[in-house]
PDBML (XML) file of the C-alpha atoms, coordinates in Angstrom:
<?xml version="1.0" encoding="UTF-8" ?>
<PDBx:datablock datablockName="MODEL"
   xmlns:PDBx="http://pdbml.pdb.org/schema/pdbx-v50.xsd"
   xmlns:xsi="http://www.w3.org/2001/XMLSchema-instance"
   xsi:schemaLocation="http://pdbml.pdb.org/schema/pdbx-v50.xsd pdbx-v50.xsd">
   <PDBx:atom_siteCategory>
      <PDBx:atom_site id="1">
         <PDBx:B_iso_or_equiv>0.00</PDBx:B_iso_or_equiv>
         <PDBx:Cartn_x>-27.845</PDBx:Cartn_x>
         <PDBx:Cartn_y>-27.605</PDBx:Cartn_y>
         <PDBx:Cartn_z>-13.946</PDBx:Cartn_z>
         <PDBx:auth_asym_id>A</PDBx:auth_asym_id>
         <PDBx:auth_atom_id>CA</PDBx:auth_atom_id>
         <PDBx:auth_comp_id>UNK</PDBx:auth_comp_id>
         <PDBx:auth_seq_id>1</PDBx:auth_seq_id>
         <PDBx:group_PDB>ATOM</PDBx:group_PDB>
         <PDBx:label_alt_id xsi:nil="true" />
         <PDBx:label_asym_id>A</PDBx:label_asym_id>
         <PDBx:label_atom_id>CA</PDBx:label_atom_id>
         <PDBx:label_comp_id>UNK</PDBx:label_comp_id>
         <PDBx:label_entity_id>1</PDBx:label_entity_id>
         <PDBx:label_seq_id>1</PDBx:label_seq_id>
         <PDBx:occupancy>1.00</PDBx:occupancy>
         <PDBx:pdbx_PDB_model_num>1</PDBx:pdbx_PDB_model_num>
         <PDBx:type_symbol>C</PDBx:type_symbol>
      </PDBx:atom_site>
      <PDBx:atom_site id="2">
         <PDBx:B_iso_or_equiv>0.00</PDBx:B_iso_or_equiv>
         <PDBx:Cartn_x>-29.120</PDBx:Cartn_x>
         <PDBx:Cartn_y>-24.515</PDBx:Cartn_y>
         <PDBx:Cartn_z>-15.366</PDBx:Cartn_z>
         <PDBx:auth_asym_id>A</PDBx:auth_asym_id>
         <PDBx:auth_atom_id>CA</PDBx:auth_atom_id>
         <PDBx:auth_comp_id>UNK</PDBx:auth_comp_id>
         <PDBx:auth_seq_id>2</PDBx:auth_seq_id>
         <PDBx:group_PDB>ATOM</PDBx:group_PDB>
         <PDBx:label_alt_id xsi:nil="true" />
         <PDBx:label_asym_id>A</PDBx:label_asym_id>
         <PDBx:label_atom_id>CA</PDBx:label_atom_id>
         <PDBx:label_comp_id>UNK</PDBx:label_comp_id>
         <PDBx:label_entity_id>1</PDBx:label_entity_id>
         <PDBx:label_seq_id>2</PDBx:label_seq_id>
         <PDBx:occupancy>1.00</PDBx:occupancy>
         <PDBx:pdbx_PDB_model_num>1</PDBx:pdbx_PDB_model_num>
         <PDBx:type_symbol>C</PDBx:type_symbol>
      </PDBx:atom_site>
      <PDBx:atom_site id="3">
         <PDBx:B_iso_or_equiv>0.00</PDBx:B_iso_or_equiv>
         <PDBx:Cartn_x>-27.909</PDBx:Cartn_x>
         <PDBx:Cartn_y>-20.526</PDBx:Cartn_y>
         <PDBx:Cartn_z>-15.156</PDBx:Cartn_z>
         <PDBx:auth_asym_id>A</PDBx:auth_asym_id>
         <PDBx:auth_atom_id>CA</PDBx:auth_atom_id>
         <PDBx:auth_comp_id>UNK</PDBx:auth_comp_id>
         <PDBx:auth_seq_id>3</PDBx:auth_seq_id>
         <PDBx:group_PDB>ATOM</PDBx:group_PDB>
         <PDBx:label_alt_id xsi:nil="true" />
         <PDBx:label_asym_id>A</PDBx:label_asym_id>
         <PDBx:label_atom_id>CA</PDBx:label_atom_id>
         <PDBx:label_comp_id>UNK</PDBx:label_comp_id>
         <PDBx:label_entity_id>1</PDBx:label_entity_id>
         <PDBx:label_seq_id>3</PDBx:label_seq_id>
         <PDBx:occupancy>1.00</PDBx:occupancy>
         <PDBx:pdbx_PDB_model_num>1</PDBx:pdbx_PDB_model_num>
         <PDBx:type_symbol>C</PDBx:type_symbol>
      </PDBx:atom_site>
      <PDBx:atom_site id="4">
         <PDBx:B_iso_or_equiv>0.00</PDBx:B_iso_or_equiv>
         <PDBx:Cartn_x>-26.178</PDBx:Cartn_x>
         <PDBx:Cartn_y>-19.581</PDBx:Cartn_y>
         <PDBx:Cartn_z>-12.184</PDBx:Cartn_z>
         <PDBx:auth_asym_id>A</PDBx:auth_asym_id>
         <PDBx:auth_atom_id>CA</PDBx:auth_atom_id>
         <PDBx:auth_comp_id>UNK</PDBx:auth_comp_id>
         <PDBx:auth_seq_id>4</PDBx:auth_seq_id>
         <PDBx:group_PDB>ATOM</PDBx:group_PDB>
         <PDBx:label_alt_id xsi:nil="true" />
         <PDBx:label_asym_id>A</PDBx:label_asym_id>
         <PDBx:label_atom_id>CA</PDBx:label_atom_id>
         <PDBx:label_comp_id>UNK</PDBx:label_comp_id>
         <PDBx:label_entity_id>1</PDBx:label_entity_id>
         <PDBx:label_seq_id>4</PDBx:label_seq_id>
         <PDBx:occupancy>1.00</PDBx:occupancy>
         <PDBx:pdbx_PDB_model_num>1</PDBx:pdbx_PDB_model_num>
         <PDBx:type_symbol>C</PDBx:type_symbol>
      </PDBx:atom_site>
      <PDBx:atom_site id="5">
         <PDBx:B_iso_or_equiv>0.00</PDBx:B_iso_or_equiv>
         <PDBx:Cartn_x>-27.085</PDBx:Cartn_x>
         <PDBx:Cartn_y>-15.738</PDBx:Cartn_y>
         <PDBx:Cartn_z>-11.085</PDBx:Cartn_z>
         <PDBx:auth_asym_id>A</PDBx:auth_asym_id>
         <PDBx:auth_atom_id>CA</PDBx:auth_atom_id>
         <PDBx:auth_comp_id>UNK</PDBx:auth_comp_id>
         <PDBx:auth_seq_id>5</PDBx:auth_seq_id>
         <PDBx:group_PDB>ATOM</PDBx:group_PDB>
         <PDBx:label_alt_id xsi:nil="true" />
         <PDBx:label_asym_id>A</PDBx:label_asym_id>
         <PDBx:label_atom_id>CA</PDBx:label_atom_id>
         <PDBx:label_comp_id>UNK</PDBx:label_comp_id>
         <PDBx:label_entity_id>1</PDBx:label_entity_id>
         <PDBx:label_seq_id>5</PDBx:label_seq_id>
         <PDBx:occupancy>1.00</PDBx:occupancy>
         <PDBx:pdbx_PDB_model_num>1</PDBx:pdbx_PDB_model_num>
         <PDBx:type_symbol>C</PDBx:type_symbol>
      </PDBx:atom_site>
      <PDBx:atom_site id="6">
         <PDBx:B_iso_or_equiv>0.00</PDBx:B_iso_or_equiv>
         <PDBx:Cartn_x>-24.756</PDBx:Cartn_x>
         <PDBx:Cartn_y>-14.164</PDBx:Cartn_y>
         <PDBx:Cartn_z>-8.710</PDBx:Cartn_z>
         <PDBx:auth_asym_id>A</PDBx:auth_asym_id>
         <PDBx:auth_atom_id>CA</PDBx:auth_atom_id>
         <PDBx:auth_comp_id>UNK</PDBx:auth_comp_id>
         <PDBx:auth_seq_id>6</PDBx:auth_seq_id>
         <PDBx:group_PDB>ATOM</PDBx:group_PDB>
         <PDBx:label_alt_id xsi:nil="true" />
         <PDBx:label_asym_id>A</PDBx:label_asym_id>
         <PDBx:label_atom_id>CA</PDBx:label_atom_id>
         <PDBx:label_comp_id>UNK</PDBx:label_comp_id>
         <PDBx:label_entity_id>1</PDBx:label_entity_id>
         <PDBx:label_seq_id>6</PDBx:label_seq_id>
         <PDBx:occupancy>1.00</PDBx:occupancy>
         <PDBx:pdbx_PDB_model_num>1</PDBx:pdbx_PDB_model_num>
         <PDBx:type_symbol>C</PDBx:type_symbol>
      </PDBx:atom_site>
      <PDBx:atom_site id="7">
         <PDBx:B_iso_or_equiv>0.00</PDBx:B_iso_or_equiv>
         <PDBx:Cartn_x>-25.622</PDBx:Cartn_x>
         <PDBx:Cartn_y>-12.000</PDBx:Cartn_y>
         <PDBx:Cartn_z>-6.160</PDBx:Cartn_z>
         <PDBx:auth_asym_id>A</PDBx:auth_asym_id>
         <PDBx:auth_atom_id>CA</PDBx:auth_atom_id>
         <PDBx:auth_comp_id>UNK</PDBx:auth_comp_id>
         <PDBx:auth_seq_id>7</PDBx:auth_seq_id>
         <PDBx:group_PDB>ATOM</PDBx:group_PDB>
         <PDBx:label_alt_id xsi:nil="true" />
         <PDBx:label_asym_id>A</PDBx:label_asym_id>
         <PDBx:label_atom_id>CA</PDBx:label_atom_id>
         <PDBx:label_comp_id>UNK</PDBx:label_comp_id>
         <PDBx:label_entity_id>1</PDBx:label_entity_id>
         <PDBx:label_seq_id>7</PDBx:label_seq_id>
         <PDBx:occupancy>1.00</PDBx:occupancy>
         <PDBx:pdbx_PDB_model_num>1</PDBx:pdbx_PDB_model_num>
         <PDBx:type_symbol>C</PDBx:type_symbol>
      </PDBx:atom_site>
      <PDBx:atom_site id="8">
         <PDBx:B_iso_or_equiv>0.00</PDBx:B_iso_or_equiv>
         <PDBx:Cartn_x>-21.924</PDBx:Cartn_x>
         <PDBx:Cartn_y>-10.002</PDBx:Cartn_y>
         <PDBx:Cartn_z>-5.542</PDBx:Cartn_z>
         <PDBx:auth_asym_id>A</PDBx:auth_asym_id>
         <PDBx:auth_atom_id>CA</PDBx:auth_atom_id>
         <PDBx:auth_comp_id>UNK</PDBx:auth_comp_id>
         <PDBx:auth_seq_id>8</PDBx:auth_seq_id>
         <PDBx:group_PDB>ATOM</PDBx:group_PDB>
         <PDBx:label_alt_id xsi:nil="true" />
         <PDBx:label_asym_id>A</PDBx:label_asym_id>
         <PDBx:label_atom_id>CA</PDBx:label_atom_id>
         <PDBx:label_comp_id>UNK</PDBx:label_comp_id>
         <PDBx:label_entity_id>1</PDBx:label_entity_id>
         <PDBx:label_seq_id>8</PDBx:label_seq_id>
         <PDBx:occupancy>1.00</PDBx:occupancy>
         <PDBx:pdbx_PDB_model_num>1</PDBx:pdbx_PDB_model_num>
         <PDBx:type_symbol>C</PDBx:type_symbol>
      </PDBx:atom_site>
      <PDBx:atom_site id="9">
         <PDBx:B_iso_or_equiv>0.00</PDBx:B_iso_or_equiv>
         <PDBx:Cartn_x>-22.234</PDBx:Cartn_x>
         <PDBx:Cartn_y>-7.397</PDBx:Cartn_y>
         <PDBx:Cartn_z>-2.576</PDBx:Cartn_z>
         <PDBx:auth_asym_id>A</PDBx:auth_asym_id>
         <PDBx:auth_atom_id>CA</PDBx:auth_atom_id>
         <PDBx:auth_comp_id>UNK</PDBx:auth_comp_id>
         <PDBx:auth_seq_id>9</PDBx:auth_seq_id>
         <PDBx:group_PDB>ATOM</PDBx:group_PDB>
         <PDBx:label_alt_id xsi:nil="true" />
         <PDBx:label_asym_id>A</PDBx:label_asym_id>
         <PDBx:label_atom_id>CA</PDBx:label_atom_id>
         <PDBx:label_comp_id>UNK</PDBx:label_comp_id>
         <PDBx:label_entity_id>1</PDBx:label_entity_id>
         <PDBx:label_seq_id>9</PDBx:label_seq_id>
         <PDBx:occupancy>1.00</PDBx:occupancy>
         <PDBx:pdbx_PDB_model_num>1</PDBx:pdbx_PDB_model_num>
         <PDBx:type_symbol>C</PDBx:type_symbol>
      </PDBx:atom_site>
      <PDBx:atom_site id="10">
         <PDBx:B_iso_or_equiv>0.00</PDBx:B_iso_or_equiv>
         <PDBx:Cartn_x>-21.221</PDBx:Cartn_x>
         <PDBx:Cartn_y>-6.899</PDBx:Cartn_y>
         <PDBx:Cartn_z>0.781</PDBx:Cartn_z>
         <PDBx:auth_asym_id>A</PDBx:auth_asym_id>
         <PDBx:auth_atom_id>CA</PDBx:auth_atom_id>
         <PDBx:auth_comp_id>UNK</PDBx:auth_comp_id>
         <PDBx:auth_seq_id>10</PDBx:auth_seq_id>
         <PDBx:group_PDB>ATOM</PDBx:group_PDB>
         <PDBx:label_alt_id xsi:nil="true" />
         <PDBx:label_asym_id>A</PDBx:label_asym_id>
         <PDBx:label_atom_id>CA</PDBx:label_atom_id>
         <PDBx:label_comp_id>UNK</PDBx:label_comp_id>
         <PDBx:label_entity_id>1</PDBx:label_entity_id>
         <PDBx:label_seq_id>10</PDBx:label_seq_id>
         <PDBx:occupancy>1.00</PDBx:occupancy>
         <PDBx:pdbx_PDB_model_num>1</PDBx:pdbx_PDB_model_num>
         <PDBx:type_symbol>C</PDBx:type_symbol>
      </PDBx:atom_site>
      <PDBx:atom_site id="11">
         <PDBx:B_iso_or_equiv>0.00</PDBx:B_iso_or_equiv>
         <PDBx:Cartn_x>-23.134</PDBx:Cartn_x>
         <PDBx:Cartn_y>-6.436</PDBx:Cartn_y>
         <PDBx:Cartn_z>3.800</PDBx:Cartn_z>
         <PDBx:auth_asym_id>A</PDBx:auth_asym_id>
         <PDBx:auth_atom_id>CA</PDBx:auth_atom_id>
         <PDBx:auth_comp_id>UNK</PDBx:auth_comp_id>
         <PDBx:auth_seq_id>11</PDBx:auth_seq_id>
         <PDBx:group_PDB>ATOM</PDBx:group_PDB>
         <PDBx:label_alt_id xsi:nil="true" />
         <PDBx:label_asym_id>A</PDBx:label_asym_id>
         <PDBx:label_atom_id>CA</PDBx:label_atom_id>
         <PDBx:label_comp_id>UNK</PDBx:label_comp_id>
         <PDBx:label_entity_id>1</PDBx:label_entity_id>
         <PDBx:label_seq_id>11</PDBx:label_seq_id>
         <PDBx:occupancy>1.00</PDBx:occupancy>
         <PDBx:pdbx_PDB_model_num>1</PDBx:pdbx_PDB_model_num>
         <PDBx:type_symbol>C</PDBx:type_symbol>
      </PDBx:atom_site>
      <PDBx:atom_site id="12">
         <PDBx:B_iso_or_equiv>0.00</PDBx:B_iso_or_equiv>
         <PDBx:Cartn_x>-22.485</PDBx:Cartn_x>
         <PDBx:Cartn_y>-3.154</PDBx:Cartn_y>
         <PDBx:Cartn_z>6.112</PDBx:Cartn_z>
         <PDBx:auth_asym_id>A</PDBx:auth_asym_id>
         <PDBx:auth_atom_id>CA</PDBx:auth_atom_id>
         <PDBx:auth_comp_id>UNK</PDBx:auth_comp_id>
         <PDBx:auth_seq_id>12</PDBx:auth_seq_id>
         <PDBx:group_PDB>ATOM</PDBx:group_PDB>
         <PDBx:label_alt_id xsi:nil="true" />
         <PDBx:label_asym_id>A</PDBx:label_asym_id>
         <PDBx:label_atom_id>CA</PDBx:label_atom_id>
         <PDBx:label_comp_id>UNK</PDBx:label_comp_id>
         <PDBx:label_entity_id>1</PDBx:label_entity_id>
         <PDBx:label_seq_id>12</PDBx:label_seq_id>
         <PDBx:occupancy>1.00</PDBx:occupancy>
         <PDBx:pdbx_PDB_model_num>1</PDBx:pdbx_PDB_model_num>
         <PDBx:type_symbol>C</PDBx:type_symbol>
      </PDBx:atom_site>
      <PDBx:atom_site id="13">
         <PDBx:B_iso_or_equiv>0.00</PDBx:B_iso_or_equiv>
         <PDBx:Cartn_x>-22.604</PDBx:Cartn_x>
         <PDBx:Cartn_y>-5.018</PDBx:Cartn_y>
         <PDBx:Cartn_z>9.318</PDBx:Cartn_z>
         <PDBx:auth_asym_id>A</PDBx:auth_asym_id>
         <PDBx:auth_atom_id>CA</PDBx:auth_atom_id>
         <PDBx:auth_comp_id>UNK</PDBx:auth_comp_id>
         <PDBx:auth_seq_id>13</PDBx:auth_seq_id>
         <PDBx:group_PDB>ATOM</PDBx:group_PDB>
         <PDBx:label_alt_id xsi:nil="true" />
         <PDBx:label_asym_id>A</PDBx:label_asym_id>
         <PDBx:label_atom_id>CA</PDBx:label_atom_id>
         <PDBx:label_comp_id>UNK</PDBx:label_comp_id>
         <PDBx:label_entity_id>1</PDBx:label_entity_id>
         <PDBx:label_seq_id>13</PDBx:label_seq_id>
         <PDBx:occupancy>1.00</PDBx:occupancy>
         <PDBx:pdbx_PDB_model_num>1</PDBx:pdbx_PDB_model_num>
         <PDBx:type_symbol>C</PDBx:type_symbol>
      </PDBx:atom_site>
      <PDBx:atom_site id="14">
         <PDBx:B_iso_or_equiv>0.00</PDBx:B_iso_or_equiv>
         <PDBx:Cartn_x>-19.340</PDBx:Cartn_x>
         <PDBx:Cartn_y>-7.379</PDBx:Cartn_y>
         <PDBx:Cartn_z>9.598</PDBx:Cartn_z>
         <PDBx:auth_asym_id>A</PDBx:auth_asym_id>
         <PDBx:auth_atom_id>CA</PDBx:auth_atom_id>
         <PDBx:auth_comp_id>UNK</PDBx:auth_comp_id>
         <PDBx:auth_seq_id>14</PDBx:auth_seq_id>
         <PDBx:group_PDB>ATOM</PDBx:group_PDB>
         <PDBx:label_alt_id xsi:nil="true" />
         <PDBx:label_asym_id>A</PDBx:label_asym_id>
         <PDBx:label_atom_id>CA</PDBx:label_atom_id>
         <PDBx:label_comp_id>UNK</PDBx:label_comp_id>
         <PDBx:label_entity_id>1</PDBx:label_entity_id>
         <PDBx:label_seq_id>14</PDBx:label_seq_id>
         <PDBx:occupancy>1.00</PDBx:occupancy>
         <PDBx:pdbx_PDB_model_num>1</PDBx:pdbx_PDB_model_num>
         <PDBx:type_symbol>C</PDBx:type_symbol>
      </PDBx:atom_site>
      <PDBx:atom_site id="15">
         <PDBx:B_iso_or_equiv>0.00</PDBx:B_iso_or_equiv>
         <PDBx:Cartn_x>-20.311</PDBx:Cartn_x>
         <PDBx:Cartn_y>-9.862</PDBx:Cartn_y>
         <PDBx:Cartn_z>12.465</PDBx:Cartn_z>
         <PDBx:auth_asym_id>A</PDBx:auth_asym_id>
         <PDBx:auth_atom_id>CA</PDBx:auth_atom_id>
         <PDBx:auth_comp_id>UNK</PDBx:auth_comp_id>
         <PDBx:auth_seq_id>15</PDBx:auth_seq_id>
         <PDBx:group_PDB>ATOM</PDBx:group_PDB>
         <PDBx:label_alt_id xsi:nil="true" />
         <PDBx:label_asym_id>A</PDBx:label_asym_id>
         <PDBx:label_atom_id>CA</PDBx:label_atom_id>
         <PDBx:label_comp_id>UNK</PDBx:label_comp_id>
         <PDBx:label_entity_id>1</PDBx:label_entity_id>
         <PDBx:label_seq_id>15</PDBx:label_seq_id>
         <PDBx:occupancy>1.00</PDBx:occupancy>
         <PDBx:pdbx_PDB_model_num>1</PDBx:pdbx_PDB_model_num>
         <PDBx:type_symbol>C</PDBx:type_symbol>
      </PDBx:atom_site>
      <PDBx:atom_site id="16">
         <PDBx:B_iso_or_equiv>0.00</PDBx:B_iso_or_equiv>
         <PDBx:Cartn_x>-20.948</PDBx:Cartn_x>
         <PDBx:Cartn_y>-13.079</PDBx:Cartn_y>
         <PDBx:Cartn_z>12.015</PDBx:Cartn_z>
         <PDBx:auth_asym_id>A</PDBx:auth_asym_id>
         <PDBx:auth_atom_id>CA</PDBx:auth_atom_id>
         <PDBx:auth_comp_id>UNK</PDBx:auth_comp_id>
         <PDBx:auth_seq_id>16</PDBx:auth_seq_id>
         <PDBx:group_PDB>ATOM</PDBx:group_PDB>
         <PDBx:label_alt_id xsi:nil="true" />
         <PDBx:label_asym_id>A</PDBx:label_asym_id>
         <PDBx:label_atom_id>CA</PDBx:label_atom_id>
         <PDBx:label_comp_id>UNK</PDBx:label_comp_id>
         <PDBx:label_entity_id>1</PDBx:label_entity_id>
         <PDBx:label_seq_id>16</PDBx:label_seq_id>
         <PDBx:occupancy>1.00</PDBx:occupancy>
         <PDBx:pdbx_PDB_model_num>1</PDBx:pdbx_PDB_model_num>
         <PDBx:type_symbol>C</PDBx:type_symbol>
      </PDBx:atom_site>
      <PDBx:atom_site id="17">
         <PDBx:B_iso_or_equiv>0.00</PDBx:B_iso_or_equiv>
         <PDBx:Cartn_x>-24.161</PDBx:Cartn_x>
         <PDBx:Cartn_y>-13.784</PDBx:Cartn_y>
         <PDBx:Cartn_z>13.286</PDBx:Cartn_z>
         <PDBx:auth_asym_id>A</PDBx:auth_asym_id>
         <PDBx:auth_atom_id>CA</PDBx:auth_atom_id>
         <PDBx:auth_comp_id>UNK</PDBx:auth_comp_id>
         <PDBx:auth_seq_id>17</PDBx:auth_seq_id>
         <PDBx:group_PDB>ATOM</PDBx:group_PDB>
         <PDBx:label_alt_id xsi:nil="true" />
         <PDBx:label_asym_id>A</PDBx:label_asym_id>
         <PDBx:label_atom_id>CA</PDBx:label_atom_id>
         <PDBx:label_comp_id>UNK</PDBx:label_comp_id>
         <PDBx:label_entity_id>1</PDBx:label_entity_id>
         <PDBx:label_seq_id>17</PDBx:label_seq_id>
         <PDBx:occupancy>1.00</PDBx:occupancy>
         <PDBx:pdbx_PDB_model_num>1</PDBx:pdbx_PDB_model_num>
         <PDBx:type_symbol>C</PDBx:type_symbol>
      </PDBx:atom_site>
      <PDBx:atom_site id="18">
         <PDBx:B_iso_or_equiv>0.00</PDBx:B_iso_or_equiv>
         <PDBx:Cartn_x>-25.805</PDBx:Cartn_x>
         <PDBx:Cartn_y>-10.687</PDBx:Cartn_y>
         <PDBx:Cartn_z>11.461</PDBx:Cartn_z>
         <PDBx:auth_asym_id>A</PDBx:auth_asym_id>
         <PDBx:auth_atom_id>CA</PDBx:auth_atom_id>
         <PDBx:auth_comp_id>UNK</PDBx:auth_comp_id>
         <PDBx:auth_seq_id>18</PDBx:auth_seq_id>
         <PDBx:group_PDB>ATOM</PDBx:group_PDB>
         <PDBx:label_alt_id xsi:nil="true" />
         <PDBx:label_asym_id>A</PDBx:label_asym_id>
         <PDBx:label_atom_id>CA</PDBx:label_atom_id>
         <PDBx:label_comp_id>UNK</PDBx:label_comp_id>
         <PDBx:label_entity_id>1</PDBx:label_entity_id>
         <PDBx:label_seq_id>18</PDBx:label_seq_id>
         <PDBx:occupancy>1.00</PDBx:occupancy>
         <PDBx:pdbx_PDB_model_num>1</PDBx:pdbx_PDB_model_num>
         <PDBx:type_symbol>C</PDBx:type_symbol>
      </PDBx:atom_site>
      <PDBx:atom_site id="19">
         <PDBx:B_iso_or_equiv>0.00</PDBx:B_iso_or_equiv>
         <PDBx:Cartn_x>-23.845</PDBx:Cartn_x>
         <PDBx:Cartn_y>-11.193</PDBx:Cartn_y>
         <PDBx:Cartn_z>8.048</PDBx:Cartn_z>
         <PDBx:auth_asym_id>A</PDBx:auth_asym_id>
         <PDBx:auth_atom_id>CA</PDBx:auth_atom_id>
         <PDBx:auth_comp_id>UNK</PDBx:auth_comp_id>
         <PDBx:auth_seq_id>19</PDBx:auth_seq_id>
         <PDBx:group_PDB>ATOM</PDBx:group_PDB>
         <PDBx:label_alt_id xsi:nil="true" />
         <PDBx:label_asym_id>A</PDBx:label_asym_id>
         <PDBx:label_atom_id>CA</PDBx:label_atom_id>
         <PDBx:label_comp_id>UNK</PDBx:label_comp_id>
         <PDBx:label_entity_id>1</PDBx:label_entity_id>
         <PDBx:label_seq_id>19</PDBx:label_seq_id>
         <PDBx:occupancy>1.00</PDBx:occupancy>
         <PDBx:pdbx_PDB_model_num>1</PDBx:pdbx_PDB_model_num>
         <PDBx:type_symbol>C</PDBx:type_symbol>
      </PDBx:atom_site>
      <PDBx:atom_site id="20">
         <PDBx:B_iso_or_equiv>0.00</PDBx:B_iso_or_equiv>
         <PDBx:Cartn_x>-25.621</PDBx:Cartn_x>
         <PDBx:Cartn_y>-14.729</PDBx:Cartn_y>
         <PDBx:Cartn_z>8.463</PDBx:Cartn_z>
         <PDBx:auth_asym_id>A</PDBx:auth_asym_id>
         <PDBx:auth_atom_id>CA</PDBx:auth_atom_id>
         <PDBx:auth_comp_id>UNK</PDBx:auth_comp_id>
         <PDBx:auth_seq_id>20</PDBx:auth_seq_id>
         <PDBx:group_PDB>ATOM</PDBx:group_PDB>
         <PDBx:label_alt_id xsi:nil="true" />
         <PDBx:label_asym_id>A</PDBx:label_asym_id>
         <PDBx:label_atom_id>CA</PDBx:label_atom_id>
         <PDBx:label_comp_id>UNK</PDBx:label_comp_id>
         <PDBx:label_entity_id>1</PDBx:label_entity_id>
         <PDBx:label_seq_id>20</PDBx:label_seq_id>
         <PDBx:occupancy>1.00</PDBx:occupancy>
         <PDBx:pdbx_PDB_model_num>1</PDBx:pdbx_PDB_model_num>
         <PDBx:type_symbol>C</PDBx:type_symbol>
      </PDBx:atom_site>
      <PDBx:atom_site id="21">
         <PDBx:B_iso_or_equiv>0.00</PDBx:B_iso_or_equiv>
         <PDBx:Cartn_x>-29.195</PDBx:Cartn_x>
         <PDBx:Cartn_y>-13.060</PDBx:Cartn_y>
         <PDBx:Cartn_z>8.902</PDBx:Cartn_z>
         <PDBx:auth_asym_id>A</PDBx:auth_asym_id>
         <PDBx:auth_atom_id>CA</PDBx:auth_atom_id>
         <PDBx:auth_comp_id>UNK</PDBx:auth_comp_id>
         <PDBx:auth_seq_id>21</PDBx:auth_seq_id>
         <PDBx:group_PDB>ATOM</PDBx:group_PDB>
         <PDBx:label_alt_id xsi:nil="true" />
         <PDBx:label_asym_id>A</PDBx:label_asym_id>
         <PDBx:label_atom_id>CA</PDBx:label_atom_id>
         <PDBx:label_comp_id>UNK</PDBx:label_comp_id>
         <PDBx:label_entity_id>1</PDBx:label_entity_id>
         <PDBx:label_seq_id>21</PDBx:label_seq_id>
         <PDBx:occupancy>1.00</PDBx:occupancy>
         <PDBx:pdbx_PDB_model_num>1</PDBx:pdbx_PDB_model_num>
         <PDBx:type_symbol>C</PDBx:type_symbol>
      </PDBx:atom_site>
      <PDBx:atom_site id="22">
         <PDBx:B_iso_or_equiv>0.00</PDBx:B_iso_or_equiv>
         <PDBx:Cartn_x>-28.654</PDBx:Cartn_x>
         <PDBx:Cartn_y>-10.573</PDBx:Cartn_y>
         <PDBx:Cartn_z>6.501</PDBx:Cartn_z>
         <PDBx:auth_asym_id>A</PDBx:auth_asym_id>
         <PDBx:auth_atom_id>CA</PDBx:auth_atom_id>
         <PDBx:auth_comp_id>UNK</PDBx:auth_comp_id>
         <PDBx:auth_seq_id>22</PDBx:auth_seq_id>
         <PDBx:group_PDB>ATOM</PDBx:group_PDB>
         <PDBx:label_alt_id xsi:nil="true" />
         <PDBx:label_asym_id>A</PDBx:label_asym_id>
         <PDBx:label_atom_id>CA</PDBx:label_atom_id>
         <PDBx:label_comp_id>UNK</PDBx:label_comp_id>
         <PDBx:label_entity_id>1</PDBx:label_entity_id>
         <PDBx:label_seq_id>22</PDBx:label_seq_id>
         <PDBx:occupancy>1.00</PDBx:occupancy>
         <PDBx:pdbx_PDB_model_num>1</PDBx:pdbx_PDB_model_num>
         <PDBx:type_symbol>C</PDBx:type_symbol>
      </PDBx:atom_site>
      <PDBx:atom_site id="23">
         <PDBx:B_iso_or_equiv>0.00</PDBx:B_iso_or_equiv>
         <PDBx:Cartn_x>-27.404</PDBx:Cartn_x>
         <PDBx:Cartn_y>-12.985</PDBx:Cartn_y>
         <PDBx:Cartn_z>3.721</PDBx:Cartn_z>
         <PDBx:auth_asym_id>A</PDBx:auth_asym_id>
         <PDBx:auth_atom_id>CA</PDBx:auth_atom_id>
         <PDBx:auth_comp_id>UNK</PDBx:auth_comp_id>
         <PDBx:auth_seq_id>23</PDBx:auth_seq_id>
         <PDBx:group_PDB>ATOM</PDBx:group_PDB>
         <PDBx:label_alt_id xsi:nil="true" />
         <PDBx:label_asym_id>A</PDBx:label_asym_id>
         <PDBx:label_atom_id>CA</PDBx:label_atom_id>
         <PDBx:label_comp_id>UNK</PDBx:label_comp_id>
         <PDBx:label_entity_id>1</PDBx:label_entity_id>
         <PDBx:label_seq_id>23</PDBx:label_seq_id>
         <PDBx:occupancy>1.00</PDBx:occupancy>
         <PDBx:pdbx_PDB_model_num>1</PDBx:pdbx_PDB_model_num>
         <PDBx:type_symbol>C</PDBx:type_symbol>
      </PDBx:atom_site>
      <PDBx:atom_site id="24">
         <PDBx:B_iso_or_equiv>0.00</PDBx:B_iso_or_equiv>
         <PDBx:Cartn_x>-30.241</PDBx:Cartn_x>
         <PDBx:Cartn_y>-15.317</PDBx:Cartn_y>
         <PDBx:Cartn_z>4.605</PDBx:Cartn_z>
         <PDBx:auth_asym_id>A</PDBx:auth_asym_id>
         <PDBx:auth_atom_id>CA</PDBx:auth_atom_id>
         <PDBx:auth_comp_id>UNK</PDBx:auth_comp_id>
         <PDBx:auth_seq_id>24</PDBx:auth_seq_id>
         <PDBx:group_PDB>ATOM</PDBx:group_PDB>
         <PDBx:label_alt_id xsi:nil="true" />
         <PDBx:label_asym_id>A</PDBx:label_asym_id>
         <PDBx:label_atom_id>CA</PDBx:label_atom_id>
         <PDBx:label_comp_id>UNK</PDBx:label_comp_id>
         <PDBx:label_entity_id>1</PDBx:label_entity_id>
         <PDBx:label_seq_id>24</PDBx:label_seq_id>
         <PDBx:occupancy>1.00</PDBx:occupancy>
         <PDBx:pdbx_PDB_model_num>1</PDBx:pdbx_PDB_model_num>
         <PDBx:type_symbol>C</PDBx:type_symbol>
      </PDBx:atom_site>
      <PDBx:atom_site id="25">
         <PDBx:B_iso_or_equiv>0.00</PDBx:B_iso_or_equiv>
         <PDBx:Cartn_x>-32.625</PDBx:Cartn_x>
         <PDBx:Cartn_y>-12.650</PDBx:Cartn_y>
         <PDBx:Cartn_z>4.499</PDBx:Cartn_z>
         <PDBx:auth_asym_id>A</PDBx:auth_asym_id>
         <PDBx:auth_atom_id>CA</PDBx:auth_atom_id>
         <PDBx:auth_comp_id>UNK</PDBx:auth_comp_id>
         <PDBx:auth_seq_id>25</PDBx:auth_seq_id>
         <PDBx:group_PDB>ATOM</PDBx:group_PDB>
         <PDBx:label_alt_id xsi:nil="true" />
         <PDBx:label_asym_id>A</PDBx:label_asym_id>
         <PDBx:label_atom_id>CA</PDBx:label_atom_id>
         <PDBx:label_comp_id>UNK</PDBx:label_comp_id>
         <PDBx:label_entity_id>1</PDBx:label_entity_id>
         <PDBx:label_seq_id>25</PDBx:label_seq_id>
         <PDBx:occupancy>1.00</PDBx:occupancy>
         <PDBx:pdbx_PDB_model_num>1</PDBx:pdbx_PDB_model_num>
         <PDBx:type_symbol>C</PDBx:type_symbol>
      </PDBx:atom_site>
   </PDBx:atom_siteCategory>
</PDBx:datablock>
C-alpha cells in the first residue's frame, strides 16, 4: 500500500477521552 510512517510518542495526559483528542488532534 505504500510507506508506513510511525508516529511513536506518548501523550502527558492519561485519560481516555483527552488521549483520544490529543491523538486525533
Amino acid at each position: 500500500q505504500g510507506i508506513p510512517l510511525e508516529i511513536y510518542a506518548f501523550s502527558s495526559d492519561k485519560r481516555w477521552e483527552n488521549y483520544e483528542y490529543i491523538m486525533a488532534d
